[in-house]
N, C-alpha and C. Protein backbone atom coordinates (compact mmCIF):
# COMPACT_ATOMS: atom_id res chain seq x y z
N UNK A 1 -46.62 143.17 -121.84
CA UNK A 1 -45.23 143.42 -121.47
C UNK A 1 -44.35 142.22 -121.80
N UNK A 2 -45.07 141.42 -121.79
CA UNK A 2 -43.76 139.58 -121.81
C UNK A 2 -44.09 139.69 -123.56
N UNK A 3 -44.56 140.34 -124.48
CA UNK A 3 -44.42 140.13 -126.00
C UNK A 3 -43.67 140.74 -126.15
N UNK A 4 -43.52 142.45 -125.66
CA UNK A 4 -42.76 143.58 -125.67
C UNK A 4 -41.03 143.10 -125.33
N UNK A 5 -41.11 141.92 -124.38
CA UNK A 5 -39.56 141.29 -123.50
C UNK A 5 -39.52 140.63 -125.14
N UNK A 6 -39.70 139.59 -125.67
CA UNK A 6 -39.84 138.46 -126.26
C UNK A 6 -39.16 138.99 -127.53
N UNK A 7 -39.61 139.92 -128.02
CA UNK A 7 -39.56 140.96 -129.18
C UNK A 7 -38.50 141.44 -128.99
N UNK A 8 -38.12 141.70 -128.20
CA UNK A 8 -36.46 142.96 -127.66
C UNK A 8 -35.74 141.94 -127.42
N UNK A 9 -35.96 140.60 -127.30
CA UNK A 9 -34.95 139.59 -127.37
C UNK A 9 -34.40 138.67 -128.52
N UNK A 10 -35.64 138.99 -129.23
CA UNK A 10 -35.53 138.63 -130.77
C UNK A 10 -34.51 139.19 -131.85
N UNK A 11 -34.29 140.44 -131.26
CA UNK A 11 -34.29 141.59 -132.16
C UNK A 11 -32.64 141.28 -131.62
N UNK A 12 -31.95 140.91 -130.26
CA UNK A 12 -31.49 141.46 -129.90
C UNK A 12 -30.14 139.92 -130.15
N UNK A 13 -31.11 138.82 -130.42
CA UNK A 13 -30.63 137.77 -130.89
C UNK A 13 -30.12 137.75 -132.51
N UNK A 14 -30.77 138.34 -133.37
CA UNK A 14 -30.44 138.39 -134.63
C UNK A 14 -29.43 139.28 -134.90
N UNK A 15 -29.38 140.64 -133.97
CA UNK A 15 -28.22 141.74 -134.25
C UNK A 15 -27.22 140.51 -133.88
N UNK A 16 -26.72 139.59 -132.74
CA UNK A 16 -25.66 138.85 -132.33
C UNK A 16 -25.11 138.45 -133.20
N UNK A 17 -26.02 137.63 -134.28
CA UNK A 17 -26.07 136.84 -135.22
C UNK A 17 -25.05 137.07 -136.16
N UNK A 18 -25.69 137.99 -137.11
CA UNK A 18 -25.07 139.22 -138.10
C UNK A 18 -23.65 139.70 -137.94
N UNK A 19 -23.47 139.57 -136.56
CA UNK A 19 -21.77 139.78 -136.20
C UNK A 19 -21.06 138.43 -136.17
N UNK A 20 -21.67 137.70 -136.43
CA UNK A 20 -20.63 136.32 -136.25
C UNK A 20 -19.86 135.70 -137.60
N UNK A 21 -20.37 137.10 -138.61
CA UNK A 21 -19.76 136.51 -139.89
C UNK A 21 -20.39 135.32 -140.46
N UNK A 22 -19.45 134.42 -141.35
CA UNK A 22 -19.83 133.57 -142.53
C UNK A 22 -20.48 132.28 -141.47
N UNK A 23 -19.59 131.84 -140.94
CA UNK A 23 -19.91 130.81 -139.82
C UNK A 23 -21.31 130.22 -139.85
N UNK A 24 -22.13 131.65 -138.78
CA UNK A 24 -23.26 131.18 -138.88
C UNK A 24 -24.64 132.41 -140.14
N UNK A 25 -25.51 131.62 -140.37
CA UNK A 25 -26.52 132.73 -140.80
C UNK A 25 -27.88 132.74 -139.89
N UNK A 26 -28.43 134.08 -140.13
CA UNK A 26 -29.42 134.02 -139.22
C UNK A 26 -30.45 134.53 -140.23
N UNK A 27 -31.66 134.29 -140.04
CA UNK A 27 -32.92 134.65 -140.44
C UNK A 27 -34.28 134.92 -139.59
N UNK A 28 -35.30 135.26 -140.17
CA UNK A 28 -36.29 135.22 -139.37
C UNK A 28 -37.68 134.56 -140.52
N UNK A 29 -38.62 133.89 -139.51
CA UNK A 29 -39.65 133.26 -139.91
C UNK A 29 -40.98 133.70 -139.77
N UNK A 30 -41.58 133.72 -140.45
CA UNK A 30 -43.49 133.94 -140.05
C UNK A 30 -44.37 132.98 -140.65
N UNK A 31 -45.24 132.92 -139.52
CA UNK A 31 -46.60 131.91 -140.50
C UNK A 31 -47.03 131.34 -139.68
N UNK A 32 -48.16 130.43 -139.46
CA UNK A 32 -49.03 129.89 -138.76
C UNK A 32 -49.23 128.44 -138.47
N UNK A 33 -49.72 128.57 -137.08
CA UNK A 33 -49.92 127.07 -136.63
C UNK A 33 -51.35 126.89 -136.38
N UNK A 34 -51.59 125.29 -136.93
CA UNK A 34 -52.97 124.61 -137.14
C UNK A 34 -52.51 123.43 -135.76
N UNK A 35 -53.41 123.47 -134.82
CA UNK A 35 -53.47 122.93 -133.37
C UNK A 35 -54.65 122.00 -133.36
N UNK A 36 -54.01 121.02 -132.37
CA UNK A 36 -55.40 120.63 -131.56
C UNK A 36 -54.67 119.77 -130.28
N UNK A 37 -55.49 119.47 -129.92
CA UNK A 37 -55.26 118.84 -128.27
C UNK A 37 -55.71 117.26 -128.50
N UNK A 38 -54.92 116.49 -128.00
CA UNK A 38 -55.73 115.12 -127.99
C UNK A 38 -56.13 114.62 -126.43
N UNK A 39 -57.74 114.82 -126.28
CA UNK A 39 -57.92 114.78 -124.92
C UNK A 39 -58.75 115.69 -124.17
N UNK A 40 -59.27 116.82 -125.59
CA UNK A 40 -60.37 117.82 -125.29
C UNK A 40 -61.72 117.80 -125.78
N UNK A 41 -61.59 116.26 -126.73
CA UNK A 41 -62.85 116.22 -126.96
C UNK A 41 -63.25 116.91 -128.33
N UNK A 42 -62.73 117.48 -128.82
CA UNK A 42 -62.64 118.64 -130.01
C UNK A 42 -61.71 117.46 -131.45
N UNK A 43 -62.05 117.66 -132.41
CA UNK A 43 -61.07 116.83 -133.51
C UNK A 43 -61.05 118.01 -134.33
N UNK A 44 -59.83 117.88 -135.24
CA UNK A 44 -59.83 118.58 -136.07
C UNK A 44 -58.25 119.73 -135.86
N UNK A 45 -57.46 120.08 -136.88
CA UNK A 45 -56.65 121.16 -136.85
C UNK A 45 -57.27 122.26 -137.04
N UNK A 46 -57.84 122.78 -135.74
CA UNK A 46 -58.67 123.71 -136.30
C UNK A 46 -58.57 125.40 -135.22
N UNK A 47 -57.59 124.68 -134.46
CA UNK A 47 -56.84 126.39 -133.68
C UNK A 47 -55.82 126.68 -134.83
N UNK A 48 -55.87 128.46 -134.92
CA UNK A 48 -55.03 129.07 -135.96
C UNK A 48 -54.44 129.74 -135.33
N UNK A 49 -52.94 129.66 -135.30
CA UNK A 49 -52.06 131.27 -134.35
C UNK A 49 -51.08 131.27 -135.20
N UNK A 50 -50.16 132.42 -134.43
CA UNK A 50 -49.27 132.72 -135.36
C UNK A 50 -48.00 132.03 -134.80
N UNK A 51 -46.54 131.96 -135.44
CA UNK A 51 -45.55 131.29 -135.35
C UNK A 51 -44.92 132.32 -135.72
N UNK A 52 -43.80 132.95 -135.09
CA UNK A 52 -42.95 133.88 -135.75
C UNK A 52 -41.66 133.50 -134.64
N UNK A 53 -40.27 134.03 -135.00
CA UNK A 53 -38.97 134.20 -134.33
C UNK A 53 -38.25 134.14 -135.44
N UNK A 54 -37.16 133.84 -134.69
CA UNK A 54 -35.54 134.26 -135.31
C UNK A 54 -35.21 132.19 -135.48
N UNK A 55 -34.16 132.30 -136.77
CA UNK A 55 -33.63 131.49 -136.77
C UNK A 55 -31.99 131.13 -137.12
N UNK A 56 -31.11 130.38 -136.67
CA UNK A 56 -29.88 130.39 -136.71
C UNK A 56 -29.82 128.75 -137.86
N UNK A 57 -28.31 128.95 -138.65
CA UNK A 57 -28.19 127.80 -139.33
C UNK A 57 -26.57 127.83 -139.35
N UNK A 58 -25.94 126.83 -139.23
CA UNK A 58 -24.50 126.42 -139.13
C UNK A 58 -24.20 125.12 -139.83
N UNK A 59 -23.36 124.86 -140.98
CA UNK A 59 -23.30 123.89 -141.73
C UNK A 59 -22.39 122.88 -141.06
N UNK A 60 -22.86 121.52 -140.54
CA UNK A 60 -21.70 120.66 -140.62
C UNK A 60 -20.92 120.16 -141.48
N UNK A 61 -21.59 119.47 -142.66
CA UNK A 61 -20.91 119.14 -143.93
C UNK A 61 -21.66 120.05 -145.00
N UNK A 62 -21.31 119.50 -146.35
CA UNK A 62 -21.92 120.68 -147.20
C UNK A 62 -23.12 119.93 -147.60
N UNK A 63 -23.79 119.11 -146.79
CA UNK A 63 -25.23 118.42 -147.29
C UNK A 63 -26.14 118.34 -145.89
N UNK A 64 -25.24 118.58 -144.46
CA UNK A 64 -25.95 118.54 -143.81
C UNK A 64 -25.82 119.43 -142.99
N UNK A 65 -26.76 120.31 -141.86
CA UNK A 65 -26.21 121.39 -141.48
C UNK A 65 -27.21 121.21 -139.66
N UNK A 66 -26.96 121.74 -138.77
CA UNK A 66 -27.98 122.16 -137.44
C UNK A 66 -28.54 123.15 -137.70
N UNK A 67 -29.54 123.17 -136.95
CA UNK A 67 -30.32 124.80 -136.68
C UNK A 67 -30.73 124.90 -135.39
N UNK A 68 -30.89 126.41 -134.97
CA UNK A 68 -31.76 126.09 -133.66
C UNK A 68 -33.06 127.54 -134.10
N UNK A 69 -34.07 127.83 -133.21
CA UNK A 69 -34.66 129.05 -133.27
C UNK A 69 -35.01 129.57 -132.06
N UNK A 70 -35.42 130.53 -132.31
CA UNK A 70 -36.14 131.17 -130.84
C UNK A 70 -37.85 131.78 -131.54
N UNK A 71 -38.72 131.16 -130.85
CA UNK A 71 -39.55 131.20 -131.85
C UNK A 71 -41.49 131.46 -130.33
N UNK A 72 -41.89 132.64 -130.90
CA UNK A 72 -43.98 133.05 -130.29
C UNK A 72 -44.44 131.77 -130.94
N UNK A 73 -45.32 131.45 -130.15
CA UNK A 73 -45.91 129.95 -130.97
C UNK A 73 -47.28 130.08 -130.58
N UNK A 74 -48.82 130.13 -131.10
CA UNK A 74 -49.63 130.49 -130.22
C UNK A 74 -50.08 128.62 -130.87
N UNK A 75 -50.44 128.15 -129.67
CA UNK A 75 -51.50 126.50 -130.02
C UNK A 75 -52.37 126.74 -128.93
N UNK A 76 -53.33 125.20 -129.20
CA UNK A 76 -54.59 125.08 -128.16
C UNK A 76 -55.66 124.36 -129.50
N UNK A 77 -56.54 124.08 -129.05
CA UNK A 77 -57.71 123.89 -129.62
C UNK A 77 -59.08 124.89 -129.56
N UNK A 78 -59.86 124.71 -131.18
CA UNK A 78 -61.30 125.18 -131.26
C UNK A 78 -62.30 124.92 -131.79
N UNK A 79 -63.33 124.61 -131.42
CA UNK A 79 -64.54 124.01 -132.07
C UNK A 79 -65.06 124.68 -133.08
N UNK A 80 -65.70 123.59 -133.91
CA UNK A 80 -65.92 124.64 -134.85
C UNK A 80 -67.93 124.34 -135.14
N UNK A 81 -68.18 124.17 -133.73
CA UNK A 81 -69.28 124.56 -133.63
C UNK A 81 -70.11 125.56 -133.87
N UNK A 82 -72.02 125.61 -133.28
CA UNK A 82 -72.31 126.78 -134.14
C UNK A 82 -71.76 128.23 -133.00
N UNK A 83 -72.39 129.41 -133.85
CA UNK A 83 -71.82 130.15 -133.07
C UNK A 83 -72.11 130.55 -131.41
N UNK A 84 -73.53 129.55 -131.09
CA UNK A 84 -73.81 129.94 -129.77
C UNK A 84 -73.06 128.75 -128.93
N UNK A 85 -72.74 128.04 -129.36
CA UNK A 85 -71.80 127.26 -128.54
C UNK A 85 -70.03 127.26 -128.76
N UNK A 86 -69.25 128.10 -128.37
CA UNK A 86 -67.79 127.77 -128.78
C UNK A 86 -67.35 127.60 -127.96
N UNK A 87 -66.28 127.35 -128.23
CA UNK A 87 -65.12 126.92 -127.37
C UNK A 87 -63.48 127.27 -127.76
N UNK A 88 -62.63 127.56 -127.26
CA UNK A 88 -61.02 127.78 -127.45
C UNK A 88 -60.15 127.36 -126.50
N UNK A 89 -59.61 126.66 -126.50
CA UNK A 89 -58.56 126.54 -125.85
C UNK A 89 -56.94 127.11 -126.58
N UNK A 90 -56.77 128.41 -125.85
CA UNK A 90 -55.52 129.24 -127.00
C UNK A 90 -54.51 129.31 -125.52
N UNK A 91 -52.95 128.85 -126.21
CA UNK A 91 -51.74 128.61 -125.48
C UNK A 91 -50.82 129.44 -125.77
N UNK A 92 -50.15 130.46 -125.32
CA UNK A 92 -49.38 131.02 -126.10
C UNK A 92 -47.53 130.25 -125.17
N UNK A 93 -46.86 130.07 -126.52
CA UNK A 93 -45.50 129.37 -125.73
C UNK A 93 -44.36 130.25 -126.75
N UNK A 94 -42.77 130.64 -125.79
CA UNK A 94 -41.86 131.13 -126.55
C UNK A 94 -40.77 129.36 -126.40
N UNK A 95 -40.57 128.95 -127.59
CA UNK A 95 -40.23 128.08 -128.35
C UNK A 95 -38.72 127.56 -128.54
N UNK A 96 -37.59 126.82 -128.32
CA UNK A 96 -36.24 127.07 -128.33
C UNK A 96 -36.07 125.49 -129.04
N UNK A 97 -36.35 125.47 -130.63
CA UNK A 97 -36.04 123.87 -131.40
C UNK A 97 -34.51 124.03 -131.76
N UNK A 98 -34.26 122.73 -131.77
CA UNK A 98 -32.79 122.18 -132.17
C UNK A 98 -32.80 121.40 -133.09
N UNK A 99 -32.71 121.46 -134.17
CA UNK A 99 -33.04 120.79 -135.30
C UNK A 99 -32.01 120.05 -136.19
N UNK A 100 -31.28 118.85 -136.76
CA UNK A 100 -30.72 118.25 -137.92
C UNK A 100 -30.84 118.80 -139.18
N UNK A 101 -30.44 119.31 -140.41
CA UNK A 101 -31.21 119.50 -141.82
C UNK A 101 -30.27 119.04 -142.51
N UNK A 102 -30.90 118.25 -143.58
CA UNK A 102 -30.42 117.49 -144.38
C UNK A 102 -30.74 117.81 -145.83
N UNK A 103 -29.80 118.06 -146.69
CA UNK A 103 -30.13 119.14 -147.70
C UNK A 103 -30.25 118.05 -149.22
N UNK A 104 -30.73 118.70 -150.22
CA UNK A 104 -30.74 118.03 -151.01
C UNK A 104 -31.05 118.69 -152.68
N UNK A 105 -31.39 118.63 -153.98
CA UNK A 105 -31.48 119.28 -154.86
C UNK A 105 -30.71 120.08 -155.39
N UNK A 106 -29.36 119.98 -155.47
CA UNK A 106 -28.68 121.38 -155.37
C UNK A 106 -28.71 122.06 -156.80
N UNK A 107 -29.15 123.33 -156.72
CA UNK A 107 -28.91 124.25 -157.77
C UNK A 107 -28.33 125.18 -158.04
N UNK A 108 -27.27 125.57 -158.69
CA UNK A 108 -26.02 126.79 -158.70
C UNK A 108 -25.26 126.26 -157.12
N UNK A 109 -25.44 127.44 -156.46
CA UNK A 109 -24.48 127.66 -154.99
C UNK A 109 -25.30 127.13 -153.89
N UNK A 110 -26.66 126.68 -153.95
CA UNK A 110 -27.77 126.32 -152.94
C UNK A 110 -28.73 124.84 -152.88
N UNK A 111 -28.78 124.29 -152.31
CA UNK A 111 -29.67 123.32 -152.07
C UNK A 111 -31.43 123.81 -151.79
N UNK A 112 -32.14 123.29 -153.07
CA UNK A 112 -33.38 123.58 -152.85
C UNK A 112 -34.22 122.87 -151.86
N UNK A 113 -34.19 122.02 -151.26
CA UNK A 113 -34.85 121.45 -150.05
C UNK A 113 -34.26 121.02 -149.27
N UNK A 114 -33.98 121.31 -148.34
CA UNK A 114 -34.03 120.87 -146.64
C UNK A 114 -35.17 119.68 -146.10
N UNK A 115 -34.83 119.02 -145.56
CA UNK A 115 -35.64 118.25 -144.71
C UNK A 115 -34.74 118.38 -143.48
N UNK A 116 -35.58 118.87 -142.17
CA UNK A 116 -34.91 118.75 -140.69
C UNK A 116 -35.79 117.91 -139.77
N UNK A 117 -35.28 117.56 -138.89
CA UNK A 117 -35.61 116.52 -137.41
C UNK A 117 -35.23 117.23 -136.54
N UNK A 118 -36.05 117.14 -135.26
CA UNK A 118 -34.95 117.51 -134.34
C UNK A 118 -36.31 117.60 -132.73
N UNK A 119 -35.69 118.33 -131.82
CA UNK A 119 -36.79 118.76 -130.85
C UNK A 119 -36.98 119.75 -130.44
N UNK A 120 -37.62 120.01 -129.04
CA UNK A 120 -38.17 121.45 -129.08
C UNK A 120 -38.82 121.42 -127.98
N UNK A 121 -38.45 122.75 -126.97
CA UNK A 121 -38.17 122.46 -125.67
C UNK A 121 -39.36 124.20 -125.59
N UNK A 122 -40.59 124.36 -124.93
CA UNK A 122 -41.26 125.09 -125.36
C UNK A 122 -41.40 125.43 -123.70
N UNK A 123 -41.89 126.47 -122.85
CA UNK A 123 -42.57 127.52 -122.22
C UNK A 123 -43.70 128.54 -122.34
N UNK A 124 -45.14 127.72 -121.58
CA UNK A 124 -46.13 128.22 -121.45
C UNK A 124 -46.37 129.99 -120.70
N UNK A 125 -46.56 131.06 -121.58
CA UNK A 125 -46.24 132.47 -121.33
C UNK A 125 -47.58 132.91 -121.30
N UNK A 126 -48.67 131.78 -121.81
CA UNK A 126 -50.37 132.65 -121.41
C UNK A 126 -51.48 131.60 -121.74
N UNK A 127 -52.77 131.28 -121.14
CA UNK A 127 -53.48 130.56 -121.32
C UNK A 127 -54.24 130.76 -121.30
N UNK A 128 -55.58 130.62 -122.14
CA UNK A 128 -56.78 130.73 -121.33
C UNK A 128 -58.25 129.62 -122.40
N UNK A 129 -58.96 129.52 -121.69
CA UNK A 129 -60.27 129.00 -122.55
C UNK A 129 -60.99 130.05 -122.71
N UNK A 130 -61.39 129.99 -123.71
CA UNK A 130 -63.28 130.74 -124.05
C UNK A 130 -63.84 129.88 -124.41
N UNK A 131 -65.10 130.13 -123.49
CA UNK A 131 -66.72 129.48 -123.86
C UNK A 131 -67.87 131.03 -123.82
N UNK A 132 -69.04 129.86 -123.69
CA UNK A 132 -70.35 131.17 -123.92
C UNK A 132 -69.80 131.87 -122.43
N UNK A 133 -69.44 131.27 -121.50
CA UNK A 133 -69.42 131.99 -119.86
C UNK A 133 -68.30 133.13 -119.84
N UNK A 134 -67.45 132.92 -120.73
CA UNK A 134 -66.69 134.13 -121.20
C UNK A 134 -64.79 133.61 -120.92
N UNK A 135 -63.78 134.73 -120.16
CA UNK A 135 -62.46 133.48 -120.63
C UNK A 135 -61.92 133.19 -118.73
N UNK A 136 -61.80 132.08 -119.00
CA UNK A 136 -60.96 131.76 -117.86
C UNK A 136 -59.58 130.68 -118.06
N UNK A 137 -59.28 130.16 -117.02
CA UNK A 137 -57.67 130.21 -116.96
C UNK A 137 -58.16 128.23 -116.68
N UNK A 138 -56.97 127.62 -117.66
CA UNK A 138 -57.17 126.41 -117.44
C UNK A 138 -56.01 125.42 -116.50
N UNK A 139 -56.80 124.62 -115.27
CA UNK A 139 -56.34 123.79 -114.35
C UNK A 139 -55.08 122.73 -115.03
N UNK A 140 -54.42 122.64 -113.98
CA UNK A 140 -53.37 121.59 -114.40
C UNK A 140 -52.83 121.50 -115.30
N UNK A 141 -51.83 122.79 -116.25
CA UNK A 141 -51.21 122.03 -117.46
C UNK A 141 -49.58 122.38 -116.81
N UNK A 142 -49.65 121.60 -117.76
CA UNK A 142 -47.61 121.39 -117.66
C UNK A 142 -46.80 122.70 -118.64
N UNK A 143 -46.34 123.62 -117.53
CA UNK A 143 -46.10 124.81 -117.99
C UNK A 143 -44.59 125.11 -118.90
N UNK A 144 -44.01 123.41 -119.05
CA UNK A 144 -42.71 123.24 -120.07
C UNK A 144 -43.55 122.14 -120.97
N UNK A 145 -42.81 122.12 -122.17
CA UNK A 145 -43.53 121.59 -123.26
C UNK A 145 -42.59 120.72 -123.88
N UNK A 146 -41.95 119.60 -124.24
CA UNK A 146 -41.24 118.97 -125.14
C UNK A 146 -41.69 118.24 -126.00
N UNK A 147 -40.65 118.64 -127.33
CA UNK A 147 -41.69 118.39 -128.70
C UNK A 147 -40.55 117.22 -129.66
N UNK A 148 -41.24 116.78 -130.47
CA UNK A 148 -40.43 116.12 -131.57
C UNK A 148 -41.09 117.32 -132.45
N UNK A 149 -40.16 117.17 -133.46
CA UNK A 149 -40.34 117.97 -134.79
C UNK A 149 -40.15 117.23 -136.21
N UNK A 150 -40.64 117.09 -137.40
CA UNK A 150 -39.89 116.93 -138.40
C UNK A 150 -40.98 117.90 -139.63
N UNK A 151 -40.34 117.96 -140.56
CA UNK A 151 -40.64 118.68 -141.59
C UNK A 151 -39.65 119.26 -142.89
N UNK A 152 -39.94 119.86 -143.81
CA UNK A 152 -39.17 120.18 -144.52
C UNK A 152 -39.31 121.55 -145.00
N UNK A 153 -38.43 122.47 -146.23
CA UNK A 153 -38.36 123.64 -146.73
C UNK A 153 -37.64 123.44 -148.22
N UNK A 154 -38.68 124.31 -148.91
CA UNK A 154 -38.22 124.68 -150.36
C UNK A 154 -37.84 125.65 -150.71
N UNK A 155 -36.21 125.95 -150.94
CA UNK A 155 -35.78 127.11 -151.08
C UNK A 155 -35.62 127.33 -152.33
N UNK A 156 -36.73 128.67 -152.51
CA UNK A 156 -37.00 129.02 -153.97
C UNK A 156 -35.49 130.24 -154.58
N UNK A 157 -34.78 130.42 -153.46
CA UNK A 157 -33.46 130.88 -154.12
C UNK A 157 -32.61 130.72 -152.45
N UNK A 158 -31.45 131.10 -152.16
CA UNK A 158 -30.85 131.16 -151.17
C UNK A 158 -31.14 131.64 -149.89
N UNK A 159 -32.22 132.46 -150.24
CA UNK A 159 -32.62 133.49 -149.02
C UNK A 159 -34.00 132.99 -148.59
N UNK A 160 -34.30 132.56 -149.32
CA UNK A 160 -35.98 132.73 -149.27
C UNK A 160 -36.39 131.18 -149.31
N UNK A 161 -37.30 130.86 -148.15
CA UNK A 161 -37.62 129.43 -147.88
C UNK A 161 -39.55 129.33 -147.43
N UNK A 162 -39.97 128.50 -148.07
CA UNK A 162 -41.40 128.29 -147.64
C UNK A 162 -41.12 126.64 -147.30
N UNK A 163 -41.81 126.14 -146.07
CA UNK A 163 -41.84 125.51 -144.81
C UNK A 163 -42.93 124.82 -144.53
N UNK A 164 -43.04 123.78 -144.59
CA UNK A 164 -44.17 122.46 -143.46
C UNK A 164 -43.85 122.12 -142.29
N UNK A 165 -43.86 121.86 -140.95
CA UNK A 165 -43.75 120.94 -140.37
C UNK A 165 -44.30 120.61 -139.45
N UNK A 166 -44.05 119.50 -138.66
CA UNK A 166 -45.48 118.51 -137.92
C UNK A 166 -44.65 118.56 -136.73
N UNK A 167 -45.24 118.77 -135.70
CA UNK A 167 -44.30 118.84 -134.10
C UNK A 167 -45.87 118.23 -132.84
N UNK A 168 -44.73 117.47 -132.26
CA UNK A 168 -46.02 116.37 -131.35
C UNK A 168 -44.89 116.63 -130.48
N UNK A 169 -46.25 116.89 -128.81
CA UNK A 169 -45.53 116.88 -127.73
C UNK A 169 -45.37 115.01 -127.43
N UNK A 170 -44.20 115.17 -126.80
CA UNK A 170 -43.58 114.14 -126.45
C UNK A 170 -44.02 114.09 -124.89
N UNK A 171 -43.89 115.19 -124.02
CA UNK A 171 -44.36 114.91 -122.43
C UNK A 171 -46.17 115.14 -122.69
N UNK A 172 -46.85 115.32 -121.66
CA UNK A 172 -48.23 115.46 -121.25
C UNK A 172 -48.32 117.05 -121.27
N UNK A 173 -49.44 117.72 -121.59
CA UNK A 173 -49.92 118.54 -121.75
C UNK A 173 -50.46 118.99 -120.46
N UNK A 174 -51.41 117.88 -120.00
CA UNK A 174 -52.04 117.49 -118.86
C UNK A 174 -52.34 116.32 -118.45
N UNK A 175 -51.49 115.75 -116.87
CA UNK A 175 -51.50 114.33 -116.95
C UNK A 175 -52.72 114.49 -115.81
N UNK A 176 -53.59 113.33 -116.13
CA UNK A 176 -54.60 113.32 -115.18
C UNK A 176 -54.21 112.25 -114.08
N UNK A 177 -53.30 111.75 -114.08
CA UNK A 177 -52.85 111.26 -112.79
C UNK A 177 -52.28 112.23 -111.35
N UNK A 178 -51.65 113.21 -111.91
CA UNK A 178 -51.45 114.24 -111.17
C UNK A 178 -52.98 115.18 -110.91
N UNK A 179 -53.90 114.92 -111.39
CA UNK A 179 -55.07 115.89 -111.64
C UNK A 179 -56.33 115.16 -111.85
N UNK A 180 -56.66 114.18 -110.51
CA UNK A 180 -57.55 113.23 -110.68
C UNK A 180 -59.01 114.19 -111.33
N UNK A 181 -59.67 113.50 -111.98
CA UNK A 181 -60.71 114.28 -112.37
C UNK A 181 -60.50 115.10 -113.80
N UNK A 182 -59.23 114.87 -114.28
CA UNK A 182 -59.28 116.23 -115.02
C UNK A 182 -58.90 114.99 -116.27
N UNK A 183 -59.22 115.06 -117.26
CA UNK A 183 -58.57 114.63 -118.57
C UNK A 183 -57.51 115.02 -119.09
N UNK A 184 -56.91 113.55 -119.47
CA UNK A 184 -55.08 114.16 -120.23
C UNK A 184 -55.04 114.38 -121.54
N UNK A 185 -54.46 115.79 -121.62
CA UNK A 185 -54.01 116.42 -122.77
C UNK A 185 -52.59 116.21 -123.43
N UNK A 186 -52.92 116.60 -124.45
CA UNK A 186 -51.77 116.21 -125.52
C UNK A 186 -51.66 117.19 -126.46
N UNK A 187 -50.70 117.95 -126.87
CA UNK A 187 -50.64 118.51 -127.97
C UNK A 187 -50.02 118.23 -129.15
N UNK A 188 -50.06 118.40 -130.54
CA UNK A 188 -50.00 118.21 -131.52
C UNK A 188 -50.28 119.56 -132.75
N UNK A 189 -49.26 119.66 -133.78
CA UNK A 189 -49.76 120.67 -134.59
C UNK A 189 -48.68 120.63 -135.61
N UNK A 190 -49.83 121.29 -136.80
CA UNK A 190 -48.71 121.52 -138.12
C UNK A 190 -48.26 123.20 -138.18
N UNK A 191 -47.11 123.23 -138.68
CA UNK A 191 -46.84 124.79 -139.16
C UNK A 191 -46.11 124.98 -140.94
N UNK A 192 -47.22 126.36 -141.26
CA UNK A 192 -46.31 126.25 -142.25
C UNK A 192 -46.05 128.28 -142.41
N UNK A 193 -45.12 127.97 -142.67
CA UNK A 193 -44.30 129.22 -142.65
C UNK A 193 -43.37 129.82 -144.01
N UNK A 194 -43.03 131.32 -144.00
CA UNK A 194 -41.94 131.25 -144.62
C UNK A 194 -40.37 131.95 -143.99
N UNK A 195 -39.32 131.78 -144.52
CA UNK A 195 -38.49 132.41 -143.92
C UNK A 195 -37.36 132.59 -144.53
N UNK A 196 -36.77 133.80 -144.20
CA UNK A 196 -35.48 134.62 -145.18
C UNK A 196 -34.31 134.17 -144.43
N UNK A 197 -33.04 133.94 -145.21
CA UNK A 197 -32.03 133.76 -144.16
C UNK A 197 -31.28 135.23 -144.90
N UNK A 198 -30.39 135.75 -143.88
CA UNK A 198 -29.54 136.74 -144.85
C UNK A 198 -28.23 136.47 -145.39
């Protein structure tokens, strides 16, 4: 039911969009995030989820512009042990970045790369671990998320953009001072995506 909300808000954000004329443009994104946790014991980018939402863009000058998104984000960590031993730690968060972009390459009417900065203010919507004992629900995490972001996009014509970028939480995941006994987490992850603006 909270994907079903998430989705009808997506949908309901981009119709807004579309009415605001030249001003602003809106698009939407898909593609995947490579996770891990620092603090689980696990190395490696090796949780895969998906990354999808809506995105908004408003030009300040004609080289540099804001963005923000509304964006499903699934992270966590997974071993990539054998198969009788696994492990997952999978997070699912709905996503709200504020981003700088700074444009560059220009060809005809468009700038072929973007590079943006910015942060990213995230909400934990589902959690859980799997092991061999099967899935349960993990102690002590910090159910708001704040992120740095940076990365860039190559826009292979005006509409159409393929995407890197690297986003590290800035607060605790899980502080073990609040949670004696428990180890502090950290999250970290790359995404790469693509996305249409209209």
């Amino acid at each position: 039911m909270r994907k079903l909300n998430i989705y009808l808000l997506l949908a309901i954000c981009l119709y807004s969009v579309q009415t605001m004329g030249q001003t602003f443009r809106g698009g939407v994104v898909f593609g995947a995030n490579a996770s891990q946790i620092n603090g689980d014991l696990i190395a490696g980018f090796n949780k895969i989820g998906f990354h999808m939402g809506l995105k908004v863009v408003s030009d300040i000058t004609e080289k540099i512009a804001w963005s923000t998104e509304l964006l499903y984000s699934e992270r966590g960590s997974h071993t990539k042990a054998s198969f009788t031993d696994p492990f997952t730690i999978a997070i699912s968060y709905v996503e709200i970045p504020v981003l700088i972009d700074f444009k560059d390459w220009q060809q005809e009417d468009y700038y072929k790369m973007h590079f943006e900065a910015g942060f990213s203010v995230g909400k934990i919507i589902q959690e859980k671990v799997t092991d061999v004992g099967g899935n349960t629900n993990i102690d002590g995490l910090n159910q708001t998320d704040i992120s740095a972001i940076a990365g860039a996009t190559f826009y292979s014509s005006d509409h159409l953009g393929f995407s890197a970028r690297y986003t590290h939480s800035i607060n605790l995941l899980r502080d073990e001072k609040k949670f004696p006994g428990l180890s502090r987490f950290r999250g970290y992850f790359l995404t790469f995506r693509v996305l249409y603006l209209f």
